[in-house]
PDB file of N, CA and C in Angstrom:
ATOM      1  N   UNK A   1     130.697  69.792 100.015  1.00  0.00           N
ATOM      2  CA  UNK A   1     129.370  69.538 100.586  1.00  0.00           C
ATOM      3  C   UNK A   1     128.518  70.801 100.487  1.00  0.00           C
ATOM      4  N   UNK A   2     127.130  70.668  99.895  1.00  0.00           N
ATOM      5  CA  UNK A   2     126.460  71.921  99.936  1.00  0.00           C
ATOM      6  C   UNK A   2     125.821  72.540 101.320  1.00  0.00           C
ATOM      7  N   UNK A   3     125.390  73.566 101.392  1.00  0.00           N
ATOM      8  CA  UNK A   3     125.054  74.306 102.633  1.00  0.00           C
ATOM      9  C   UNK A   3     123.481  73.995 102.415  1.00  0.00           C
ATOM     10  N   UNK A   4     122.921  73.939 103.766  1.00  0.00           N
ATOM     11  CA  UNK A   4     121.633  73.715 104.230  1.00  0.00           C
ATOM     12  C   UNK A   4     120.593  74.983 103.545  1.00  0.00           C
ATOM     13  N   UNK A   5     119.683  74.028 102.931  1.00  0.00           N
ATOM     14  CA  UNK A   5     119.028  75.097 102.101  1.00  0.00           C
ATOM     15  C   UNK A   5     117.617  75.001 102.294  1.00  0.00           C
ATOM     16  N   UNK A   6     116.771  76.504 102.181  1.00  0.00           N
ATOM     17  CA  UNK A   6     115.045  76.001 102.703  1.00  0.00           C
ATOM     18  C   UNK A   6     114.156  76.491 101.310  1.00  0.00           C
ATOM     19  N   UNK A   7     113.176  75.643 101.291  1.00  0.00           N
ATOM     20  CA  UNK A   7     112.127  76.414 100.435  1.00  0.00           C
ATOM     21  C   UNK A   7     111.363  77.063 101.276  1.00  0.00           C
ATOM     22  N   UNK A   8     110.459  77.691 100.657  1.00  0.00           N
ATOM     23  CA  UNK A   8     109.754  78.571 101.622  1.00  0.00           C
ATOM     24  C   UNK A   8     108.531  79.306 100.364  1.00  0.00           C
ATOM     25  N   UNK A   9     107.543  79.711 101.257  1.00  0.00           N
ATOM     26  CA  UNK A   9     106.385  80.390 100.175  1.00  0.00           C
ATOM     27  C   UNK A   9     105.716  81.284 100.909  1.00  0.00           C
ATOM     28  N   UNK A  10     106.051  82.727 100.474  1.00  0.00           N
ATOM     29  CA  UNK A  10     105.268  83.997 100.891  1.00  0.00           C
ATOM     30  C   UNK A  10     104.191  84.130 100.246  1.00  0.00           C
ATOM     31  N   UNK A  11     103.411  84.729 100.768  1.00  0.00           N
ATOM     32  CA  UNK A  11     101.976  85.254 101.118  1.00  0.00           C
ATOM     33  C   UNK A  11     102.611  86.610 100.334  1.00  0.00           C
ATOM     34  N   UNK A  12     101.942  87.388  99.549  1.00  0.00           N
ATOM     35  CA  UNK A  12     101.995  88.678  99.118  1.00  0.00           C
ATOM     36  C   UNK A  12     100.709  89.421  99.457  1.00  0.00           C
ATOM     37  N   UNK A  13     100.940  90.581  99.332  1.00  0.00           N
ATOM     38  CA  UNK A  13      99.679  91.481  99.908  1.00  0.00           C
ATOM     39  C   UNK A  13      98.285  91.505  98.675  1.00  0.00           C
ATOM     40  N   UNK A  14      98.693  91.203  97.639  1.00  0.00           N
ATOM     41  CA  UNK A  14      97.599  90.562  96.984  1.00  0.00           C
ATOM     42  C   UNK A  14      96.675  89.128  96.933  1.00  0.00           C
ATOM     43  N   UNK A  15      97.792  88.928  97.739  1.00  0.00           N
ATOM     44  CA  UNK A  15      97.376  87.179  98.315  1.00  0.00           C
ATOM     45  C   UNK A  15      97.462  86.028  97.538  1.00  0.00           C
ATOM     46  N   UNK A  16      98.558  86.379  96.751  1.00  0.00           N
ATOM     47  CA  UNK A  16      98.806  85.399  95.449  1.00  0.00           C
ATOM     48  C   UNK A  16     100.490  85.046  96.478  1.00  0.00           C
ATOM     49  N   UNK A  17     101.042  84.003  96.227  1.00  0.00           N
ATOM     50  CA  UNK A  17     102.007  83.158  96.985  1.00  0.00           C
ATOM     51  C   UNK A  17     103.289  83.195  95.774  1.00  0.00           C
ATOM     52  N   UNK A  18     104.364  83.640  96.366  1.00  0.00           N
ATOM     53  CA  UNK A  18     105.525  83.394  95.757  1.00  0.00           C
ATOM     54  C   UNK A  18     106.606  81.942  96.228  1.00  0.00           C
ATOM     55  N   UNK A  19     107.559  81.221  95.655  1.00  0.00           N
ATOM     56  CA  UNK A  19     107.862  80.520  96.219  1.00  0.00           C
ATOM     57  C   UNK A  19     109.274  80.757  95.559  1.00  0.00           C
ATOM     58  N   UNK A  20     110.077  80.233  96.547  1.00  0.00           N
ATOM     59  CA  UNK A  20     111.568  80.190  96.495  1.00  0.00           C
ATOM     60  C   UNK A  20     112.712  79.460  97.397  1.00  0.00           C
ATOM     61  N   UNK A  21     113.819  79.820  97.096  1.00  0.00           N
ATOM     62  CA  UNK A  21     114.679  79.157  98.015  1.00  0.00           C
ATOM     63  C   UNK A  21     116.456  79.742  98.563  1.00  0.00           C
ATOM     64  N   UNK A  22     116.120  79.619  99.260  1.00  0.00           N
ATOM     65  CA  UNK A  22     117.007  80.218 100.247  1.00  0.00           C
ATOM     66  C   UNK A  22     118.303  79.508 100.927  1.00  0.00           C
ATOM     67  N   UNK A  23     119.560  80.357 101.812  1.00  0.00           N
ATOM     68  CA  UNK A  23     119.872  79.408 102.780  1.00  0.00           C
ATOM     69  C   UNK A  23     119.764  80.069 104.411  1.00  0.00           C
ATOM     70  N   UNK A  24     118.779  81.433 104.359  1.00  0.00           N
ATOM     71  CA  UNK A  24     118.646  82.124 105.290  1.00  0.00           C
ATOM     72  C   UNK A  24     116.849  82.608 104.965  1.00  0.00           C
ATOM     73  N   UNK A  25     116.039  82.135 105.312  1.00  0.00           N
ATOM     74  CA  UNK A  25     114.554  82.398 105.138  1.00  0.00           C
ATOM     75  C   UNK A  25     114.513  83.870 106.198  1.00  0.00           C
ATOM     76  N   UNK A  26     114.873  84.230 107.248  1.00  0.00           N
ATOM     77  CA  UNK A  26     114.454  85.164 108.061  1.00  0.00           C
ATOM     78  C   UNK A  26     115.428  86.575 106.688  1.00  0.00           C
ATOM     79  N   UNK A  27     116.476  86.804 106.774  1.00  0.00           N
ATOM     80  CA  UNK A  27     117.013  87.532 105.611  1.00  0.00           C
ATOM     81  C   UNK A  27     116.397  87.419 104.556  1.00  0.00           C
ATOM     82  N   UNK A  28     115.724  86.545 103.594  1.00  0.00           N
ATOM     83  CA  UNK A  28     115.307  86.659 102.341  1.00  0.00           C
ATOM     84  C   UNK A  28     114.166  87.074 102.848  1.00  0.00           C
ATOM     85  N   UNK A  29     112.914  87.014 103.363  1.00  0.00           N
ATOM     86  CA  UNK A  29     112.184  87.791 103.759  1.00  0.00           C
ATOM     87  C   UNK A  29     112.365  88.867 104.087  1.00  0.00           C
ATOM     88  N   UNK A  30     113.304  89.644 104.938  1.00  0.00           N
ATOM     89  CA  UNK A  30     113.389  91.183 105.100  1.00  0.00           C
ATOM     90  C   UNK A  30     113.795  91.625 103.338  1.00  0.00           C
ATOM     91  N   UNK A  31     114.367  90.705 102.598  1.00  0.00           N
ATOM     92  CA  UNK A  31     115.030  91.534 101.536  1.00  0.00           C
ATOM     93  C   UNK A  31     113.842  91.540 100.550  1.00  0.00           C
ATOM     94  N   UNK A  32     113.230  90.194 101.122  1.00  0.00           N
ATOM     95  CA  UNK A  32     111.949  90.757  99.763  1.00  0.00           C
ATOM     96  C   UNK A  32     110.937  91.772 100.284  1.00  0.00           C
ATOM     97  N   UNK A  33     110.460  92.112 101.958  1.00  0.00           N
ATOM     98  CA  UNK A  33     109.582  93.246 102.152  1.00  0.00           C
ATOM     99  C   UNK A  33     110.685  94.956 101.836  1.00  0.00           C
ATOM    100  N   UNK A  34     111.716  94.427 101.959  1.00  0.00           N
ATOM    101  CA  UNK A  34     112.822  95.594 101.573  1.00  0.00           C
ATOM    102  C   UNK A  34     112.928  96.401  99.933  1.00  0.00           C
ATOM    103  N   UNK A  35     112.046  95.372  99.269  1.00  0.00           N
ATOM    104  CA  UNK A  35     112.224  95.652  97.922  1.00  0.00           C
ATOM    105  C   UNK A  35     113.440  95.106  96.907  1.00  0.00           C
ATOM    106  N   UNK A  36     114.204  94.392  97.820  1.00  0.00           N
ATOM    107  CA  UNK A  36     115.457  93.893  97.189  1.00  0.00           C
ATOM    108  C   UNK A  36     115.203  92.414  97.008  1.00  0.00           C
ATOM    109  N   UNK A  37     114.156  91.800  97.200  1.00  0.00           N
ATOM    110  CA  UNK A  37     114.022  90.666  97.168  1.00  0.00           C
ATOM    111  C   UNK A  37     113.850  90.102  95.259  1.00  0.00           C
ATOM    112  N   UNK A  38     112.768  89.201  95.129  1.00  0.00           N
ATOM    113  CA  UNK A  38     112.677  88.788  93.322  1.00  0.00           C
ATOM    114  C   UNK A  38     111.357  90.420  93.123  1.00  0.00           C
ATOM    115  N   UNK A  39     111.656  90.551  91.731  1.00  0.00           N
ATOM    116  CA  UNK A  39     111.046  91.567  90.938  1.00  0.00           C
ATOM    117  C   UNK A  39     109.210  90.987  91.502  1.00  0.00           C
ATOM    118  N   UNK A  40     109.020  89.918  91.239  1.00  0.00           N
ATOM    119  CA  UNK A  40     107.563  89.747  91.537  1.00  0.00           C
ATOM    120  C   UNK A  40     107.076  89.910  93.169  1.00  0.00           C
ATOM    121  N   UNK A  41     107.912  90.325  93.983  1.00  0.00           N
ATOM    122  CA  UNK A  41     107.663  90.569  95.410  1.00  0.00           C
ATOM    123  C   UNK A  41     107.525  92.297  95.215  1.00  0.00           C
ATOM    124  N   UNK A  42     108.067  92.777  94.611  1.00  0.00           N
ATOM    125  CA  UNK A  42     108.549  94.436  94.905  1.00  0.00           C
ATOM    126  C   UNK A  42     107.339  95.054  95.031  1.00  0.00           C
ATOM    127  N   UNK A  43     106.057  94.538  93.986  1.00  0.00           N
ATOM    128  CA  UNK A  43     105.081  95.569  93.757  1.00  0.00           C
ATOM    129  C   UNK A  43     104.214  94.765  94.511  1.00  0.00           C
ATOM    130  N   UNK A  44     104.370  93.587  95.288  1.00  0.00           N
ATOM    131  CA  UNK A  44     102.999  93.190  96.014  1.00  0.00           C
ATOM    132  C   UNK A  44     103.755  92.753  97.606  1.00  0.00           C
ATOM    133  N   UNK A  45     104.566  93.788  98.226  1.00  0.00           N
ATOM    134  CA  UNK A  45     104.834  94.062  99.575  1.00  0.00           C
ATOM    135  C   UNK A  45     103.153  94.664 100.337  1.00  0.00           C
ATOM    136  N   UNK A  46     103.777  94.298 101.608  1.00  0.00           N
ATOM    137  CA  UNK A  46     104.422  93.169 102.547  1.00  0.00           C
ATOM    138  C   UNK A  46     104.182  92.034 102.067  1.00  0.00           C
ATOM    139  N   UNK A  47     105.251  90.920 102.552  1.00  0.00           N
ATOM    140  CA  UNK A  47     104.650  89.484 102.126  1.00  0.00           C
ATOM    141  C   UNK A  47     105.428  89.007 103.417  1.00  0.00           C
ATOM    142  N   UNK A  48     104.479  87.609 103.595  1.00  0.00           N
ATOM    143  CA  UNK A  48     104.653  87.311 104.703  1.00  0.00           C
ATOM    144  C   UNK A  48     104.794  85.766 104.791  1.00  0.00           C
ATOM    145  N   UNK A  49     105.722  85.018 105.662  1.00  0.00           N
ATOM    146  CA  UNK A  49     106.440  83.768 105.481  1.00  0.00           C
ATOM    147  C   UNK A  49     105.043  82.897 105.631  1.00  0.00           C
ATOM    148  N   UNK A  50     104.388  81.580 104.582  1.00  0.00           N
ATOM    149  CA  UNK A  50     103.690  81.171 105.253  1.00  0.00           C
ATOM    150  C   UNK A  50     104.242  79.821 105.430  1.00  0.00           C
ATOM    151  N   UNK A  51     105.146  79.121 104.671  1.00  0.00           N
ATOM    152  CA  UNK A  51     105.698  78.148 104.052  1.00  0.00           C
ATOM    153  C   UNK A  51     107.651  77.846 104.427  1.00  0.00           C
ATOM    154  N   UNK A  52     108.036  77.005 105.302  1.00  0.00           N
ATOM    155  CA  UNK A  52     109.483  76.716 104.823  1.00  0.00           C
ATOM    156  C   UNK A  52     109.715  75.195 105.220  1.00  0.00           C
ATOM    157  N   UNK A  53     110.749  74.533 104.389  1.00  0.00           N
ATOM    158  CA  UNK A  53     110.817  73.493 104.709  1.00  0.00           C
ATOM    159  C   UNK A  53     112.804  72.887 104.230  1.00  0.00           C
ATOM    160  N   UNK A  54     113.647  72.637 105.183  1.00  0.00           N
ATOM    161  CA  UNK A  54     114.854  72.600 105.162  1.00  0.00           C
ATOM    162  C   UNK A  54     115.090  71.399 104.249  1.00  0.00           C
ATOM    163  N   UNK A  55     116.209  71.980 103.219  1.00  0.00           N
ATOM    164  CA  UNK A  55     116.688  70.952 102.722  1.00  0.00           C
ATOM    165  C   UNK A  55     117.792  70.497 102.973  1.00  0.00           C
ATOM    166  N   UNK A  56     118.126  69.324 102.296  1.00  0.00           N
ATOM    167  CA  UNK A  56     119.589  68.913 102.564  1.00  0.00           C
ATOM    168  C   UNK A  56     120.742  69.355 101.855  1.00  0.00           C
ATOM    169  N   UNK A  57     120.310  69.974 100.781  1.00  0.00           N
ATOM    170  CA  UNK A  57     121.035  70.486  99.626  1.00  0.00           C
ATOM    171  C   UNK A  57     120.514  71.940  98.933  1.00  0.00           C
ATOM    172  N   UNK A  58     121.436  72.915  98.463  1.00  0.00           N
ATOM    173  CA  UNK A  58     120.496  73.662  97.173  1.00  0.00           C
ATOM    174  C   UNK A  58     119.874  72.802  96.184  1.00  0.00           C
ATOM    175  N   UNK A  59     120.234  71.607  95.611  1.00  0.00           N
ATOM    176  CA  UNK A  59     120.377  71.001  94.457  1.00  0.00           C
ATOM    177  C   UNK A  59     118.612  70.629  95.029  1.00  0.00           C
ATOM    178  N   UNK A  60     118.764  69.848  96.162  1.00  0.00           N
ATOM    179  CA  UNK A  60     117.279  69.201  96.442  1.00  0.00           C
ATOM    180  C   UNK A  60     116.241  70.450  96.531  1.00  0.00           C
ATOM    181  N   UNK A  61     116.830  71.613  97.073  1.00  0.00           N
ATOM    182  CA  UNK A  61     115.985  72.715  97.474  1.00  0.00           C
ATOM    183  C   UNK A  61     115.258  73.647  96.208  1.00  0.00           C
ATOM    184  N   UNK A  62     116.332  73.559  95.270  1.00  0.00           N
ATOM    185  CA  UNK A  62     115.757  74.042  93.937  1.00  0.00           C
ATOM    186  C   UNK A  62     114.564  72.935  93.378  1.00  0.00           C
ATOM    187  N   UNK A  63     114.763  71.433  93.051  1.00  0.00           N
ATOM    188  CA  UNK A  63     114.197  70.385  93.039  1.00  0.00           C
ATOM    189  C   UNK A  63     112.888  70.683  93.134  1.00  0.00           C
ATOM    190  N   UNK A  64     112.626  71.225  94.968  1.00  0.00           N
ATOM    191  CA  UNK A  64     111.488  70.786  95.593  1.00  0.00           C
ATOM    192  C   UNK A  64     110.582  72.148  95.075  1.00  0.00           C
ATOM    193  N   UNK A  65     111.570  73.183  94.875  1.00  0.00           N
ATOM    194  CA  UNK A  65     111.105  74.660  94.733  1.00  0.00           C
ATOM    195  C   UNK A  65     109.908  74.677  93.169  1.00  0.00           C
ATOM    196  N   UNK A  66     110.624  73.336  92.254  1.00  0.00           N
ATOM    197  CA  UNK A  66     110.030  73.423  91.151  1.00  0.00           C
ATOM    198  C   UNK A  66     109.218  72.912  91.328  1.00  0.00           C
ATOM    199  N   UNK A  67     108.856  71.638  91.901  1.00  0.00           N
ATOM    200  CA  UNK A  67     107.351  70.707  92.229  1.00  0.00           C
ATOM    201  C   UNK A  67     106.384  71.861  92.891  1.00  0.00           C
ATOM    202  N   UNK A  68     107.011  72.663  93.974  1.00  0.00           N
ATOM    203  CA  UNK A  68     105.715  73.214  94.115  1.00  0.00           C
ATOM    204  C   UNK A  68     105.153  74.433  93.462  1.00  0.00           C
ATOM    205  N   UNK A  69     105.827  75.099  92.194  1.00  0.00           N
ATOM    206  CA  UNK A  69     105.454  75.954  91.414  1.00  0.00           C
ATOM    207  C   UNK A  69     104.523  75.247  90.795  1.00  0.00           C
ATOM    208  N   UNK A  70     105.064  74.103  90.210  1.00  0.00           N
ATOM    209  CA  UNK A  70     103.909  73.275  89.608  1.00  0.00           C
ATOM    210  C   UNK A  70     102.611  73.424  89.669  1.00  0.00           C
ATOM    211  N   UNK A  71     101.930  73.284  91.450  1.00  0.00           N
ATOM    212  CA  UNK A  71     101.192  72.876  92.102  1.00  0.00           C
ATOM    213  C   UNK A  71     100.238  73.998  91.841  1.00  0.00           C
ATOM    214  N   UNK A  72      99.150  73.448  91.904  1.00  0.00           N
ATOM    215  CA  UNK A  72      98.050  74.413  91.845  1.00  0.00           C
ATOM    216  C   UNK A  72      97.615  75.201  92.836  1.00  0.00           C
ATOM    217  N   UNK A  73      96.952  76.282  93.153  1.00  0.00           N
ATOM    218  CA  UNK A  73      97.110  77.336  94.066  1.00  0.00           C
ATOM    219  C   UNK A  73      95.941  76.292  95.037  1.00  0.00           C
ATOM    220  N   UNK A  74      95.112  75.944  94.941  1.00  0.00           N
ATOM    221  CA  UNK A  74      94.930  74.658  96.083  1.00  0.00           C
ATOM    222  C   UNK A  74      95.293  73.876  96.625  1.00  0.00           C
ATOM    223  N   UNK A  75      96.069  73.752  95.765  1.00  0.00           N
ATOM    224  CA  UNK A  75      97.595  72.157  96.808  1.00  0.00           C
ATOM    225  C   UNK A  75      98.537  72.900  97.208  1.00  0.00           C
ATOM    226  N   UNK A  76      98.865  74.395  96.767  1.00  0.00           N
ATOM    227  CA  UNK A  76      99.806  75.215  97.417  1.00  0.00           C
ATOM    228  C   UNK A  76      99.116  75.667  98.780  1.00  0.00           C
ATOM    229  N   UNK A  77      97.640  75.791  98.704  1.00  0.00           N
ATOM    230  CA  UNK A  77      96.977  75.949  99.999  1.00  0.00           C
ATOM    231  C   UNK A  77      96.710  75.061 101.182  1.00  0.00           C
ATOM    232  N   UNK A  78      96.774  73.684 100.537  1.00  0.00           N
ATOM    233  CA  UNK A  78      96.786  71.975 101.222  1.00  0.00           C
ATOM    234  C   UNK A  78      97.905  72.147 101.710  1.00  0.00           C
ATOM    235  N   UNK A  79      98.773  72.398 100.956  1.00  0.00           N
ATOM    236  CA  UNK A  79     100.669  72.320 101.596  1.00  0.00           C
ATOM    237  C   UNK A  79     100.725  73.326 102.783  1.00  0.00           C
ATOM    238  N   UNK A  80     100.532  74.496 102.896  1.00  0.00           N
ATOM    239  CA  UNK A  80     100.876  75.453 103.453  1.00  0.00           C
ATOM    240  C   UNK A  80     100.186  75.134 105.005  1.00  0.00           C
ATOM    241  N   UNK A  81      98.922  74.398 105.282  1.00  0.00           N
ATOM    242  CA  UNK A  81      97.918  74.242 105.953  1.00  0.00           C
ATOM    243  C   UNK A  81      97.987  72.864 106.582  1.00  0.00           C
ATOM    244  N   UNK A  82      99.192  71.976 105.463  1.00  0.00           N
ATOM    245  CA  UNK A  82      99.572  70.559 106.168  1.00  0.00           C
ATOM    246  C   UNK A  82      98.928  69.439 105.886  1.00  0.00           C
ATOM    247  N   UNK A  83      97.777  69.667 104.735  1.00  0.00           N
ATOM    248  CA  UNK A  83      96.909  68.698 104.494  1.00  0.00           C
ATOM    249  C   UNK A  83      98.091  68.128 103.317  1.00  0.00           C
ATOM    250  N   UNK A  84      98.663  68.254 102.301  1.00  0.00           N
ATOM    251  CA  UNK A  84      99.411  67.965 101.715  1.00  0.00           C
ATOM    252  C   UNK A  84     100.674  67.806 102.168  1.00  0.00           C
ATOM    253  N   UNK A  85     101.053  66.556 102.212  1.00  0.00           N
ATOM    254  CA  UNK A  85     101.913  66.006 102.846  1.00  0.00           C
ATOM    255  C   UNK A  85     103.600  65.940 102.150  1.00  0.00           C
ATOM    256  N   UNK A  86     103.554  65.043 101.190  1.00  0.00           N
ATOM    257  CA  UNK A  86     104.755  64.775 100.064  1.00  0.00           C
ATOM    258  C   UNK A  86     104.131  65.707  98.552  1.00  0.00           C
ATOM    259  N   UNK A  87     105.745  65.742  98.242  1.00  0.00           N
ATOM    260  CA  UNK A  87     105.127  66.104  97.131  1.00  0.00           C
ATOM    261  C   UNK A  87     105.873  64.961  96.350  1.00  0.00           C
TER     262      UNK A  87
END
């Protein structure tokens, strides 16, 4: 059985949004303002949680991680804000 997994989407200090997935969002956040997080967090610290949402799976959590890369930085802003509901 897989372990409980979250997406989630930081805020970077340039204000451009990273997204990813986790099975500990409070740790992957310290590791990405730590510098140990993904290469595209390192040079635009602090970033800050605006986005998480629990999955049932990694498998679904990666899934969901790709739909919202997809998404355009306005429906990533609808999502984050709740106006966007499903994806």
């Amino acid at each position: 059985m897989d372990t409980k997994a979250y997406v989630y989407i930081l805020e970077c200090n340039d204000h451009t949004y990273y997204t990813g997935y986790t099975t500990d969002v409070e740790n992957r956040l310290k590791m990405h303002n730590l510098g140990r997080g993904a290469k595209y967090t390192r040079a635009r610290r602090p970033c800050r949680l605006v986005y998480s949402k629990a999955c049932d799976s990694k498998s679904s959590a990666m899934k969901l991680e790709y739909k919202i890369k997809q998404l355009s930085r306005k429906e990533k802003v609808d999502l984050i804000l709740g106006v966007l509901k499903e994806l």
